[in-house]
N, C-alpha and C. Protein backbone atom coordinates (compact mmCIF):
# COMPACT_ATOMS: atom_id res chain seq x y z
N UNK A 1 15.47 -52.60 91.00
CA UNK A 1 15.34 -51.51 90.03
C UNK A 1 16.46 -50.50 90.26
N UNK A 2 17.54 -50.25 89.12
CA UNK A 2 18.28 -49.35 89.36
C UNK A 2 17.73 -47.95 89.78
N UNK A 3 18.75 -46.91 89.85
CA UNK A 3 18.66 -45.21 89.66
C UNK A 3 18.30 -44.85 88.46
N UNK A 4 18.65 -45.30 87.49
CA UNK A 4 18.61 -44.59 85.93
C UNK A 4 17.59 -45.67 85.81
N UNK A 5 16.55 -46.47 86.10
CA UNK A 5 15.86 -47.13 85.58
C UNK A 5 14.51 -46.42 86.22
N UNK A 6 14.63 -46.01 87.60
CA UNK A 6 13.91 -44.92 88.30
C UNK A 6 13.76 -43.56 87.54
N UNK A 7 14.85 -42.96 87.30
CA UNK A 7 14.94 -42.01 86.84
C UNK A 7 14.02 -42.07 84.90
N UNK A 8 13.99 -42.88 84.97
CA UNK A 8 13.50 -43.10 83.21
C UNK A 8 12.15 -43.20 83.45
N UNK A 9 11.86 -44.11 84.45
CA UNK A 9 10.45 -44.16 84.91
C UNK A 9 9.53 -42.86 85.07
N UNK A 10 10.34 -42.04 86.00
CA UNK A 10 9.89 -40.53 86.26
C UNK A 10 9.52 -39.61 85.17
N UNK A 11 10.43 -40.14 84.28
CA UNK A 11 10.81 -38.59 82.74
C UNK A 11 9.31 -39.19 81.79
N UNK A 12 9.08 -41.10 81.65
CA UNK A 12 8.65 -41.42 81.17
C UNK A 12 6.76 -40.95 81.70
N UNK A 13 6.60 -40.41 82.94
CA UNK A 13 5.31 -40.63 83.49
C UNK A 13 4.90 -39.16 84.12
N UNK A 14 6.40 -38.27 83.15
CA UNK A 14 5.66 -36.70 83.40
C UNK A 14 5.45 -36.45 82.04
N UNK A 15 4.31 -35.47 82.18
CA UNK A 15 3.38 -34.73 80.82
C UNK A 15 4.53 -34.30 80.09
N UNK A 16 4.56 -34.32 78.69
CA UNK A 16 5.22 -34.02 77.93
C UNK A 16 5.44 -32.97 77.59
N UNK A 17 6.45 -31.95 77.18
CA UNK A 17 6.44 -30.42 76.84
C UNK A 17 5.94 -30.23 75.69
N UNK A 18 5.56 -28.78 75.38
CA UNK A 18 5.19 -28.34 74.23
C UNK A 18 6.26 -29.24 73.04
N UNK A 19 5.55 -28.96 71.86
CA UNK A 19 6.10 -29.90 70.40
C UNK A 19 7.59 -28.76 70.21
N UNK A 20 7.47 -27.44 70.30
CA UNK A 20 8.08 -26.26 70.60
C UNK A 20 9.47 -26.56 71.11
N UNK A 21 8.91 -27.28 72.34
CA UNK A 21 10.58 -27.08 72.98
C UNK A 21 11.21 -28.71 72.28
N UNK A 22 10.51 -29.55 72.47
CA UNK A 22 10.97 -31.02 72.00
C UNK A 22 11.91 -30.39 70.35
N UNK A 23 10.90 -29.61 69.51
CA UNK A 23 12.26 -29.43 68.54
C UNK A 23 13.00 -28.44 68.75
N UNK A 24 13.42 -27.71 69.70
CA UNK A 24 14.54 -26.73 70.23
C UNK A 24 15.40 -27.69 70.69
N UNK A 25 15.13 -28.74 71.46
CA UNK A 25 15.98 -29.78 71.67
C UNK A 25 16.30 -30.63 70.38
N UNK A 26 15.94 -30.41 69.94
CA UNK A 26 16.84 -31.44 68.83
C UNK A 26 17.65 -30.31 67.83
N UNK A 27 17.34 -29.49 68.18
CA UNK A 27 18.12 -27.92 67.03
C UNK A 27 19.28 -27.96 67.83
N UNK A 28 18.82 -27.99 69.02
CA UNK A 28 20.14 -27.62 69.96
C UNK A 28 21.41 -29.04 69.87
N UNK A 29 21.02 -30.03 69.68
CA UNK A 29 21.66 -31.39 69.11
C UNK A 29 22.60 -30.96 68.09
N UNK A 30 21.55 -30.62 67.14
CA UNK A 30 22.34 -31.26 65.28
C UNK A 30 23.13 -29.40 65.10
N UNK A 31 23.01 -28.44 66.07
CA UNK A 31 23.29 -26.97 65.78
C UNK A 31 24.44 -26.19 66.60
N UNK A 32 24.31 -26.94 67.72
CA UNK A 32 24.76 -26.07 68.97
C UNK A 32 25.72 -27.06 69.30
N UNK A 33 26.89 -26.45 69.95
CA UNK A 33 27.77 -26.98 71.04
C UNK A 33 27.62 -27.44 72.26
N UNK A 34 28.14 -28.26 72.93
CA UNK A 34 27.88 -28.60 74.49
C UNK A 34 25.96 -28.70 74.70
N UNK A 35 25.25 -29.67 73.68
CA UNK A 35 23.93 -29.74 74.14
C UNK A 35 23.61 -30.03 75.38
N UNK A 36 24.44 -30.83 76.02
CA UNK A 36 24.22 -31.20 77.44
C UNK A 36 23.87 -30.23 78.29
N UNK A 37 24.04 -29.48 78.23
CA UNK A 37 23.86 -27.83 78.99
C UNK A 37 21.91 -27.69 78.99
N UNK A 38 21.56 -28.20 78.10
CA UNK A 38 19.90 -28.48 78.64
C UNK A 38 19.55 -28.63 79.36
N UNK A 39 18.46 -28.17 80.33
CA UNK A 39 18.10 -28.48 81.18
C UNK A 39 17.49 -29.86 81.69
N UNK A 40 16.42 -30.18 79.99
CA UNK A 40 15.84 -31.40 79.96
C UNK A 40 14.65 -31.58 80.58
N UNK A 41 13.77 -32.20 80.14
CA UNK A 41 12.41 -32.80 80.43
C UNK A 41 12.00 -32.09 82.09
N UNK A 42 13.03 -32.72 82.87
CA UNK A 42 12.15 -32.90 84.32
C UNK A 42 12.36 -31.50 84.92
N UNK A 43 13.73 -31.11 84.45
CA UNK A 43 13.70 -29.79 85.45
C UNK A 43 13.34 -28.82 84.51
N UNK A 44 12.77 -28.78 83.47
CA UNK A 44 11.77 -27.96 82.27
C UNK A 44 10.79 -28.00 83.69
N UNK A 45 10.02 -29.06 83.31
CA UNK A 45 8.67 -29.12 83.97
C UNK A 45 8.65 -29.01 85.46
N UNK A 46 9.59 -29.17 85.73
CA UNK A 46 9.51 -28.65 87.37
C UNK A 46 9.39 -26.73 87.45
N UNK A 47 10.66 -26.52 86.56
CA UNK A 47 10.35 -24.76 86.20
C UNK A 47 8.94 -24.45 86.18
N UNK A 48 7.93 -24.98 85.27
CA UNK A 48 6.89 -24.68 84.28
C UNK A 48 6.23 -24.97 85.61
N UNK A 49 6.07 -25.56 86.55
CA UNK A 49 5.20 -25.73 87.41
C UNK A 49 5.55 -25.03 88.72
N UNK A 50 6.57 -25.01 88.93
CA UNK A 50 6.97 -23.86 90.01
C UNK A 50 6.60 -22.69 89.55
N UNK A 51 6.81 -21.57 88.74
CA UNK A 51 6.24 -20.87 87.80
C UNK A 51 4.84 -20.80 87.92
N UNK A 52 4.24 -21.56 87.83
CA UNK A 52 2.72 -21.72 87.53
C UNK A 52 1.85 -21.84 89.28
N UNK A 53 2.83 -22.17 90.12
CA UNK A 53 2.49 -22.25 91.24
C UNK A 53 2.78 -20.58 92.18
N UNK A 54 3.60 -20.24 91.85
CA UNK A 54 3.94 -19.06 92.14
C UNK A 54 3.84 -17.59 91.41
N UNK A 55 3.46 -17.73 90.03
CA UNK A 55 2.89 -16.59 89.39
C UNK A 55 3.79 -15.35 89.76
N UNK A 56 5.27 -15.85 88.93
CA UNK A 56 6.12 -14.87 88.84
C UNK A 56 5.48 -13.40 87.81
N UNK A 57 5.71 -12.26 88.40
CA UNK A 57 5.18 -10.84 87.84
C UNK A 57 6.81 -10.92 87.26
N UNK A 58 7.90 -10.97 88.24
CA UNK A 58 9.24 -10.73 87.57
C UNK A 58 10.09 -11.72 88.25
N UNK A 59 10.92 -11.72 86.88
CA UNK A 59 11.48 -13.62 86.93
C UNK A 59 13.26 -12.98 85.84
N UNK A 60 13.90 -13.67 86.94
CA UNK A 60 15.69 -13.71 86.39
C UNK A 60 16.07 -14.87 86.27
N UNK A 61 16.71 -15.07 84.84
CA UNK A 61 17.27 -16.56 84.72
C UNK A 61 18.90 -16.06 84.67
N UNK A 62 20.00 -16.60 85.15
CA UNK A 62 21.11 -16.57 85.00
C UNK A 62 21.84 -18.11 84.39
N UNK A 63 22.19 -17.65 83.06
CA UNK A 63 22.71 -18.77 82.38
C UNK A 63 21.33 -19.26 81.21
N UNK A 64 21.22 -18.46 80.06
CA UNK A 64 20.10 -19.14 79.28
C UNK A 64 20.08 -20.17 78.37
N UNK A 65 21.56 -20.06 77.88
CA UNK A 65 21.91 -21.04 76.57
C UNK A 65 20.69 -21.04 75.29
N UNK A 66 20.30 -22.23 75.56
CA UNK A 66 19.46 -22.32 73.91
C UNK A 66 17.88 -21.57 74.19
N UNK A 67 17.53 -21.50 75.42
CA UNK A 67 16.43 -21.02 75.43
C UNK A 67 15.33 -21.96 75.91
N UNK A 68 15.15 -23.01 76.64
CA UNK A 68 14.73 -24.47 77.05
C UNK A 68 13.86 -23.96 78.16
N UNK A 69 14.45 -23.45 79.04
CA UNK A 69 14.70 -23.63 80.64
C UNK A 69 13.78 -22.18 80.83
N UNK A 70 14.35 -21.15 80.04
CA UNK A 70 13.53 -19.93 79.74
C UNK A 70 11.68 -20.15 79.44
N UNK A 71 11.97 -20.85 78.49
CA UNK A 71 10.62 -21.06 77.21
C UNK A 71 9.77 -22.18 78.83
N UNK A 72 10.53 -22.76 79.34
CA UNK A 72 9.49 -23.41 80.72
C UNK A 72 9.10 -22.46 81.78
N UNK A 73 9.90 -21.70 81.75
CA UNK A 73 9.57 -20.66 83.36
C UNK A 73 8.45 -20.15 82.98
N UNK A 74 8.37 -19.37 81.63
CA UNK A 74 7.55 -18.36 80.39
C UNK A 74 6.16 -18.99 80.93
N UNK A 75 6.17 -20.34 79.99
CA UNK A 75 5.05 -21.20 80.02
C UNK A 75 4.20 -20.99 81.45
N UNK A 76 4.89 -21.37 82.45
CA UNK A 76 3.92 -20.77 83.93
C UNK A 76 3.70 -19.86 84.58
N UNK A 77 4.02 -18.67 83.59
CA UNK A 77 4.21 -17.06 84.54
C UNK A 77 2.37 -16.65 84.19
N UNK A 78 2.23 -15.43 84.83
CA UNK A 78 1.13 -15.04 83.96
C UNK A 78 1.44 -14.37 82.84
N UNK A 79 0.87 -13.87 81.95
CA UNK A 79 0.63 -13.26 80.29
C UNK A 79 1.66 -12.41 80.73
N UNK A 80 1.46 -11.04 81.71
CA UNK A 80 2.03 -10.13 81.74
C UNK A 80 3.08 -10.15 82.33
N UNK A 81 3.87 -11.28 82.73
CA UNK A 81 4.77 -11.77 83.61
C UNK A 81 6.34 -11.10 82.54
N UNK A 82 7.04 -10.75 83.14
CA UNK A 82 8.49 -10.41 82.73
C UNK A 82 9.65 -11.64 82.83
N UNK A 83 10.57 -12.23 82.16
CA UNK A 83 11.30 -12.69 82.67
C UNK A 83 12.90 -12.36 81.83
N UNK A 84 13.72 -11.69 82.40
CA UNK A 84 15.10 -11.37 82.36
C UNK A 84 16.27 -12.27 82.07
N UNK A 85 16.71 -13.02 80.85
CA UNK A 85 17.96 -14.06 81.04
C UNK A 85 19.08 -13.19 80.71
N UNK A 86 20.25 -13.56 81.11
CA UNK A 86 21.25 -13.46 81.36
C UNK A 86 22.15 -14.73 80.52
N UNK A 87 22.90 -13.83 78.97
CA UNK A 87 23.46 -14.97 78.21
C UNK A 87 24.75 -14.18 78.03
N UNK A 88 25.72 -14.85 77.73
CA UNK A 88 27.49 -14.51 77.25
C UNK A 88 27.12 -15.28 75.98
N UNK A 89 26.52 -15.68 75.24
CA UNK A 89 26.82 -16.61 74.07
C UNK A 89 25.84 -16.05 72.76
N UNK A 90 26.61 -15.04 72.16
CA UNK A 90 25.56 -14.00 71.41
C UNK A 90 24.81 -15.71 70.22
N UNK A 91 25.35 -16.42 69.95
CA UNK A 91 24.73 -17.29 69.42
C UNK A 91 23.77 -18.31 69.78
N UNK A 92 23.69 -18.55 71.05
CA UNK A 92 23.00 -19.01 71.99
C UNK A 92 21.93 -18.06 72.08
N UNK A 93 21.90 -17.07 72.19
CA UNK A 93 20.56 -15.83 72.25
C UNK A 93 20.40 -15.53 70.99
N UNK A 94 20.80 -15.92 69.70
CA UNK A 94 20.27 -15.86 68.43
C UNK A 94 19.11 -16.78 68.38
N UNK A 95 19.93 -17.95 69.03
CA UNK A 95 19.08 -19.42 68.69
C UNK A 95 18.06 -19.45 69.06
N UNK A 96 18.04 -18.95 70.48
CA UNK A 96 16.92 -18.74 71.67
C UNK A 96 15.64 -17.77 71.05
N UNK A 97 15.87 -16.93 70.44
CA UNK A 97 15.11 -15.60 70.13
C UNK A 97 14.17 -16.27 69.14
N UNK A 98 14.82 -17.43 67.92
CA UNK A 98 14.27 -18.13 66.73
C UNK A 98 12.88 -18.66 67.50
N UNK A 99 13.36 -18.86 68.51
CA UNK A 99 12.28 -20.07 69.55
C UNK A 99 11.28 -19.51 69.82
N UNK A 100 11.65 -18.01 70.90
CA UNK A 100 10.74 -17.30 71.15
C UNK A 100 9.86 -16.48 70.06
N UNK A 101 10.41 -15.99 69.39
CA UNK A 101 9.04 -15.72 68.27
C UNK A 101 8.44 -16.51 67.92
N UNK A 102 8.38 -17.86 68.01
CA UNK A 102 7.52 -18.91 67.19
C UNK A 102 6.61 -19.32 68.79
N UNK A 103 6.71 -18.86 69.98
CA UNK A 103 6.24 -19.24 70.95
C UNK A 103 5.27 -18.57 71.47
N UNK A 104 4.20 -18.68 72.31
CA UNK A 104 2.76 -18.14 72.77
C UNK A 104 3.22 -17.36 74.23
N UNK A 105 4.55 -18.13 74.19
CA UNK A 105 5.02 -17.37 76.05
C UNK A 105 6.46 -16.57 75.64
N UNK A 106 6.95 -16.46 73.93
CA UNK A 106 8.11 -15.60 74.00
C UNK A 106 8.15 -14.42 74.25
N UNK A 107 6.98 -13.63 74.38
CA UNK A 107 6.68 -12.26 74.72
C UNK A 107 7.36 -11.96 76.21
N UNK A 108 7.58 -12.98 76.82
CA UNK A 108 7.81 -12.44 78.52
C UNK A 108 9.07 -12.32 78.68
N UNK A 109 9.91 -12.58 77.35
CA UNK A 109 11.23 -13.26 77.71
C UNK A 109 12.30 -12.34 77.30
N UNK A 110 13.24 -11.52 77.99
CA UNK A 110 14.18 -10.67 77.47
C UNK A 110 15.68 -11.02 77.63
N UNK A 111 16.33 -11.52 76.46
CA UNK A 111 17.73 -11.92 76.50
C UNK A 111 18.54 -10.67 76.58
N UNK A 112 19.27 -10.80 77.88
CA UNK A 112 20.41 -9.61 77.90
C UNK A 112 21.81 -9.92 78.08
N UNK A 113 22.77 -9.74 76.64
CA UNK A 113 23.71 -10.20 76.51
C UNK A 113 24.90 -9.43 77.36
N UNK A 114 25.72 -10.11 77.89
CA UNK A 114 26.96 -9.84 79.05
C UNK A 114 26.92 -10.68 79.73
N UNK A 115 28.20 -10.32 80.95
CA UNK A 115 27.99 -10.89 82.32
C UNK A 115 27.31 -10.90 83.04
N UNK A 116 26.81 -11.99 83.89
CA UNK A 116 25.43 -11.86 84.19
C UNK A 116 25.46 -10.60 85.83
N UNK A 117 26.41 -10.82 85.98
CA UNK A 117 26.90 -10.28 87.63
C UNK A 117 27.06 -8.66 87.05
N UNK A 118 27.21 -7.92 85.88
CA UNK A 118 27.12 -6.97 85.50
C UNK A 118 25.63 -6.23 85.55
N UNK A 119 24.95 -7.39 84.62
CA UNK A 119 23.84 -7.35 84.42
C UNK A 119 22.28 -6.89 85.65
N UNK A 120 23.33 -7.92 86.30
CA UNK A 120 22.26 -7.77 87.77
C UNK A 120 22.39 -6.69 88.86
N UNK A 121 23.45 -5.98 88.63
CA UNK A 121 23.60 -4.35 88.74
C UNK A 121 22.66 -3.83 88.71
N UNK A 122 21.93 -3.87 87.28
CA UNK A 122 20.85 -2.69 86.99
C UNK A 122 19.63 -3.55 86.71
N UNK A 123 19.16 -4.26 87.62
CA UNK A 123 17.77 -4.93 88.06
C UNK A 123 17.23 -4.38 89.51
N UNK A 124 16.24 -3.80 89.37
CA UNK A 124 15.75 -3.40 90.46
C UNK A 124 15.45 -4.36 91.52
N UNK A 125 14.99 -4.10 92.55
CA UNK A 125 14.79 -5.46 93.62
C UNK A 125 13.44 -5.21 93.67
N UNK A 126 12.94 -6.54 94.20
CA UNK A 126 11.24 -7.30 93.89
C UNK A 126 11.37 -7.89 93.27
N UNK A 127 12.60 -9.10 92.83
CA UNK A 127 12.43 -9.96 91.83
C UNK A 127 11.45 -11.45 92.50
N UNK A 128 10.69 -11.97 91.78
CA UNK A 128 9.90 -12.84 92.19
C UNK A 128 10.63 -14.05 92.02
N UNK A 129 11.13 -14.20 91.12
CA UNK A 129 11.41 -15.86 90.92
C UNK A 129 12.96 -15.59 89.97
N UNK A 130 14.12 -16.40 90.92
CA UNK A 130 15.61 -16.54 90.08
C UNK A 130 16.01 -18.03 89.68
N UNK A 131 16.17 -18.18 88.97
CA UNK A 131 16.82 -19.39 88.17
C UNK A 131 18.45 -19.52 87.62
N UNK A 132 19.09 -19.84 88.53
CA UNK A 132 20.87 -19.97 88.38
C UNK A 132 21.18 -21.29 87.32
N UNK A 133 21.93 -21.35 86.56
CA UNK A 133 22.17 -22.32 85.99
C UNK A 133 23.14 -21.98 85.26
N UNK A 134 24.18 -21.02 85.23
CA UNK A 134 25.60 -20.49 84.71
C UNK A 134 26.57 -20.88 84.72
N UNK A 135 27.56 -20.53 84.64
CA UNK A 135 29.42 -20.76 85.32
C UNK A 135 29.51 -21.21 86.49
N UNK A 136 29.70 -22.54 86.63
CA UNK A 136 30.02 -22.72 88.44
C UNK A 136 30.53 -21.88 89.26
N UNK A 137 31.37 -21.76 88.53
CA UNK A 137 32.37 -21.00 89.46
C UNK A 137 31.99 -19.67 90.50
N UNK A 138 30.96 -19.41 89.75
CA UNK A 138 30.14 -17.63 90.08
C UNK A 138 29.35 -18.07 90.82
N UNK A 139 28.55 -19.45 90.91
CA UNK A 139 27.63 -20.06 91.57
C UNK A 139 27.02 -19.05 93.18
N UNK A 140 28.28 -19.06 94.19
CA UNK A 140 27.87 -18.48 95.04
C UNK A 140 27.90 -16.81 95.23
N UNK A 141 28.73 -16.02 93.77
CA UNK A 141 29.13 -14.98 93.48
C UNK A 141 27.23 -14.60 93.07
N UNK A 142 26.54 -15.35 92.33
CA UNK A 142 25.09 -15.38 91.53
C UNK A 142 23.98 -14.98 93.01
N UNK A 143 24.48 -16.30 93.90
CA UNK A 143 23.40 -16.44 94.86
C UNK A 143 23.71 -15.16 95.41
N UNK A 144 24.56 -14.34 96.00
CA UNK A 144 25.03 -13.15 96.83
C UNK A 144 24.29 -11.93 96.58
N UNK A 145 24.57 -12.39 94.96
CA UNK A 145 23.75 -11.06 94.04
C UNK A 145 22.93 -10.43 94.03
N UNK A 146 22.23 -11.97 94.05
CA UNK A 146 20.36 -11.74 93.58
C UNK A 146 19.81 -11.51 94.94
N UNK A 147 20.26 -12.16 96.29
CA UNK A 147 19.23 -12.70 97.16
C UNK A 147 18.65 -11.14 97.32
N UNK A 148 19.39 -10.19 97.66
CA UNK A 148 19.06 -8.99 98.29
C UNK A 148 18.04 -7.81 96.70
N UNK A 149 17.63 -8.76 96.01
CA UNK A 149 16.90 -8.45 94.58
C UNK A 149 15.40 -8.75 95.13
N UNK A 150 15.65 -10.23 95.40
CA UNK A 150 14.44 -10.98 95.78
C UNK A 150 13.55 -10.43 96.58
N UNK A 151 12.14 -10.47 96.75
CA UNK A 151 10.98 -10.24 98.16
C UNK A 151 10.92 -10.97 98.60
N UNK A 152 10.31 -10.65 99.57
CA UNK A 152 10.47 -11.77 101.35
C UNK A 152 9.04 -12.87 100.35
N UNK A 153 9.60 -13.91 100.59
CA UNK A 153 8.55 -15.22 99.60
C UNK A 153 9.02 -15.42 98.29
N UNK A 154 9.83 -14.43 98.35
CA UNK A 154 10.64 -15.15 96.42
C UNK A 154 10.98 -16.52 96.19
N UNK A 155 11.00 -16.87 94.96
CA UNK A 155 11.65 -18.28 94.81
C UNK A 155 12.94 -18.27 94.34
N UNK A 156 14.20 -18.74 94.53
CA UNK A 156 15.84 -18.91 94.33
C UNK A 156 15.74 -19.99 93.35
N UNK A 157 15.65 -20.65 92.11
CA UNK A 157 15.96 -22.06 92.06
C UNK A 157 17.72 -22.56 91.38
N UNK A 158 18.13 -23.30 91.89
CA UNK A 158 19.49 -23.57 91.62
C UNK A 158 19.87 -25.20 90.66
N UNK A 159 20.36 -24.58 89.66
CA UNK A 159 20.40 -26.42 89.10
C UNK A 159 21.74 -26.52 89.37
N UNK A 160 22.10 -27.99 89.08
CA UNK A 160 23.90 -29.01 89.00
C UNK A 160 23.79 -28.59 90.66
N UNK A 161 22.93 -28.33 91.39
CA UNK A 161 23.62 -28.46 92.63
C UNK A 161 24.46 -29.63 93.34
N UNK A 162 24.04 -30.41 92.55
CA UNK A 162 24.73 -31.94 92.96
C UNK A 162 26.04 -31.80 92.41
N UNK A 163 26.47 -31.40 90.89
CA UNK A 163 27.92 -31.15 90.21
C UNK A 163 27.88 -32.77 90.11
N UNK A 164 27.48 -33.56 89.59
CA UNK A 164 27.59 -35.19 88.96
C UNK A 164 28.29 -35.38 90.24
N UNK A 165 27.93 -35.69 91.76
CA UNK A 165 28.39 -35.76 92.57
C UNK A 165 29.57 -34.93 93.29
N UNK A 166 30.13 -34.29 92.64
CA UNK A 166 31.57 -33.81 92.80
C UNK A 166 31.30 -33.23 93.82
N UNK A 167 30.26 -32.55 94.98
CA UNK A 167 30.25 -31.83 95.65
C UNK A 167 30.75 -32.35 96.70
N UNK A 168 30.96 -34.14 97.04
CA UNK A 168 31.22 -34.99 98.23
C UNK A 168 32.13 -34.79 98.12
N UNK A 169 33.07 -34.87 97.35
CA UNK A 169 34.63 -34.93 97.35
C UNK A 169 35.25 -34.00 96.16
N UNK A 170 35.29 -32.41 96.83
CA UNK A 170 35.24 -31.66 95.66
C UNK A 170 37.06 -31.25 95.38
N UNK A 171 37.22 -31.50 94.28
CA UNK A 171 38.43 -31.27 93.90
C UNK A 171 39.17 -30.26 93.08
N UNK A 172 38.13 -29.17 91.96
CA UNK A 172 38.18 -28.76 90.97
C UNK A 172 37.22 -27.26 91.76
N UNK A 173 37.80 -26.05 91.15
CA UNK A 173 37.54 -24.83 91.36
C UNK A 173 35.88 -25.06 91.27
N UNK A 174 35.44 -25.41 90.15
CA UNK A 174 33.51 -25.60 90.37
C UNK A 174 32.95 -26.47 91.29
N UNK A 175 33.87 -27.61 91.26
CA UNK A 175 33.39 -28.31 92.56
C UNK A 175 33.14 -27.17 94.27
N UNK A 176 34.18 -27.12 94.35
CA UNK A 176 34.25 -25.86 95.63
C UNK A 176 32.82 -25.07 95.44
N UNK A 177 33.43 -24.35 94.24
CA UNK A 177 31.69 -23.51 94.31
C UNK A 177 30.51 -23.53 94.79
N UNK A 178 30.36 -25.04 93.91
CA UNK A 178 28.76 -25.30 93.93
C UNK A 178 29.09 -25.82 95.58
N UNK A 179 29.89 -26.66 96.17
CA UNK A 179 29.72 -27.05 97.53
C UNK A 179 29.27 -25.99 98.50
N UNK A 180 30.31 -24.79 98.29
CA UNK A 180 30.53 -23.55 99.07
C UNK A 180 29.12 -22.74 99.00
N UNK A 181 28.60 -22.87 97.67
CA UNK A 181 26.87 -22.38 97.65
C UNK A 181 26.02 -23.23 98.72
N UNK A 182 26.14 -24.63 98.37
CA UNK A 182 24.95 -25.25 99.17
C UNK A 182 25.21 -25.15 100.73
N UNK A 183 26.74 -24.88 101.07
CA UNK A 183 26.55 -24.54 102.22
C UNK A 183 26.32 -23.26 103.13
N UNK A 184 26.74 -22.19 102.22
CA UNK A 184 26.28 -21.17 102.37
C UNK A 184 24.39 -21.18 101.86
N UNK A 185 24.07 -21.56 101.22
CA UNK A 185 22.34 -21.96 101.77
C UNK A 185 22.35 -22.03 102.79
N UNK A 186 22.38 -23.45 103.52
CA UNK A 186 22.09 -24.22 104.80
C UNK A 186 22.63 -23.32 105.65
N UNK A 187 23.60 -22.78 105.95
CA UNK A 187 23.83 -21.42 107.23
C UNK A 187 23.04 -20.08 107.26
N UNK A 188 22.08 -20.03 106.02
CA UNK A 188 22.01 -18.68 105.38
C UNK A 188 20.63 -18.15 106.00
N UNK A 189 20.15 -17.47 107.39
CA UNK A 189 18.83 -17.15 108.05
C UNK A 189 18.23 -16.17 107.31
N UNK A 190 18.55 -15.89 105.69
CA UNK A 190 17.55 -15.01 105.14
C UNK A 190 16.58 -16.04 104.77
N UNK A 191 17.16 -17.11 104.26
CA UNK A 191 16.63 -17.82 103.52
C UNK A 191 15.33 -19.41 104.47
N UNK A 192 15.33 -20.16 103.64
CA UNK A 192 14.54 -21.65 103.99
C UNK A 192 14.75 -22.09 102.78
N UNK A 193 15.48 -23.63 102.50
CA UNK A 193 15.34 -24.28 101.07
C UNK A 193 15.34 -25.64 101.36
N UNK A 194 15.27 -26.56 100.54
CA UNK A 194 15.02 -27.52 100.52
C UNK A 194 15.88 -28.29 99.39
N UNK A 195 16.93 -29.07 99.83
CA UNK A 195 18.36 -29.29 98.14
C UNK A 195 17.38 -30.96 97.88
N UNK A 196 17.20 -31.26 96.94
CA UNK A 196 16.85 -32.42 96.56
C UNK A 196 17.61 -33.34 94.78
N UNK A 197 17.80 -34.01 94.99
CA UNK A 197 18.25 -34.98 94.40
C UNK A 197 17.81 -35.58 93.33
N UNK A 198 17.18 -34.19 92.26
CA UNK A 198 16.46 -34.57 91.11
C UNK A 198 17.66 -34.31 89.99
N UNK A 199 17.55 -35.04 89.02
CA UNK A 199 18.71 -34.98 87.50
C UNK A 199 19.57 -35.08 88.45
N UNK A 200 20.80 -33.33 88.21
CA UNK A 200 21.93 -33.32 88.72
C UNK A 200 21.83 -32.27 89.97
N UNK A 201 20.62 -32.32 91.04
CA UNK A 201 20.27 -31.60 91.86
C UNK A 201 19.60 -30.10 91.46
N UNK A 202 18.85 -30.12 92.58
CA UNK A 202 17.93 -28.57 92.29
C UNK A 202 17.85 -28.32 93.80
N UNK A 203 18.29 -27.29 93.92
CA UNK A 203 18.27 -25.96 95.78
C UNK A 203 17.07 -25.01 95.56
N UNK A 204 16.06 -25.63 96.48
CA UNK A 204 15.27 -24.63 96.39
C UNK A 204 15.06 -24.00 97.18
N UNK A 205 15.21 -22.38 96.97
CA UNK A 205 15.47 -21.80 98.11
C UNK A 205 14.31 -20.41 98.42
N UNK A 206 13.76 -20.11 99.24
CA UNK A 206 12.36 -19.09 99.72
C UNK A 206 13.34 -18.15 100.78
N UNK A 207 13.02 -16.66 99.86
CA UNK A 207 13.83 -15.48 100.95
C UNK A 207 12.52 -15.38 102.18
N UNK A 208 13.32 -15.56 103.14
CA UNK A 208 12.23 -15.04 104.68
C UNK A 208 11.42 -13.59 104.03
C-alpha cells in the first residue's frame, strides 16, 4: 500500500465537514487564485478538534486566505470564543466574510486586514490557541511573535511544516525558514511540541 493510498484511506474514514465549508472549497476552485493554499479535509478537522479539545476563549490565525481553516477552529471553540485572522488579501477576506455570515460559528471570527506581524502588536497576551499558516518566510518571525502572547498551556499549531519535503535539503529562502522554525521549536525550553507528518506537516507546540 502506497503513501497517497494511506493518505486517501485516512481523508476517506474521517467525518466529513460541514456542507458549508465543502462549498467554500469549491468557490475557492472556480473563484480564487492559488486554491492549493487550503488547508483541506484533514488539517480542517484536526483544527475543529483541537479546538474542541481545548476550548479556545481566544484564538489567532495567521494567514486566513478563503476562510476554511478559520470556519474549522470557529466550529470547536465555545459560542463565546473569539478568534482573530490575520489576512493581506482584501479579496480573500471578502470571500471569507460571504462564508461567515452564512455560518453558525461566523460570529467568533474577526478578519484583520494587514501584516500580520503589525497586527500582532496590538493583541494583548492570554492568547489560547495560534494557528500559523502564512508567508514562509516570516514563519519563525510569526512563532517569535506570538509565543510571548500565549498562556502557560496554550496551543501553537503550525502547518507546511514539512515544506513538500524541502526542509531535508533546504535550498530556497522558505525552505530555511520553515527548517530554522522547526528547529528553533526543538531547542526552544518555553515550549513542548510534537512535529508530525500529517498532509504537508503540522508542529504542535504547548507554551510551558
Amino acid at each position: 500500500m502506497t503513501h497517497n493510498t494511506l493518505d486517501n484511506y485516512c481523508i476517506d474514514t474521517t467525518q466529513s465537514e460541514p456542507e458549508l465549508l465543502l462549498e467554500l472549497v469549491d468557490s475557492t476552485y472556480s473563484d480564487m487564485g492559488y486554491p492549493n493554499k487550503l488547508s483541506g479535509k484533514i488539517i480542517g478537522r484536526t483544527l475543529k478538534l483541537l479546538a474542541k479539545m481545548t476550548q479556545p476563549q481566544r484564538a489567532l490565525e495567521i494567514g486566513m486566505f478563503t476562510g476554511y481553516s478559520a470556519l474549522s477552529i470557529a466550529e470547536g471553540m465555545p459560542d463565546n470564543g473569539e478568534l482573530i485572522c490575520c489576512e493581506t488579501n482584501p479579496k480573500a477576506i471578502d470571500f471569507a466574510q460571504s462564508f461567515f455570515d452564512r455560518s453558525a460559528y461566523g460570529h467568533k471570527i474577526t478578519p484583520i486586514f494587514g501584516q500580520a506581524l503589525e497586527t500582532i502588536k496590538t493583541i494583548p497576551a492570554g492568547l489560547d490557541f495560534v494557528f500559523i499558516d502564512a508567508d514562509k518566510r516570516n514563519y519563525l518571525n510569526y512563532y517569535e511573535a506570538v509565543v510571548p502572547l500565549v498562556r502557560s498551556g496554550g496551543l501553537i499549531v503550525i502547518d507546511n511544516s514539512l515544506w513538500q519535503g524541502r526542509v531535508l535539503n533546504p535550498n530556497e529562502n522558505s525552505d530555511e525558514a520553515v527548517n530554522s522554525l522547526n528547529q528553533r521549536i526543538f531547542q526552544d525550553n518555553r515550549v513542548e511540541n510534537v512535529h508530525l507528518n500529517i498532509r504537508d506537516g503540522l508542529n504542535l507546540v504547548i507554551k510551558h
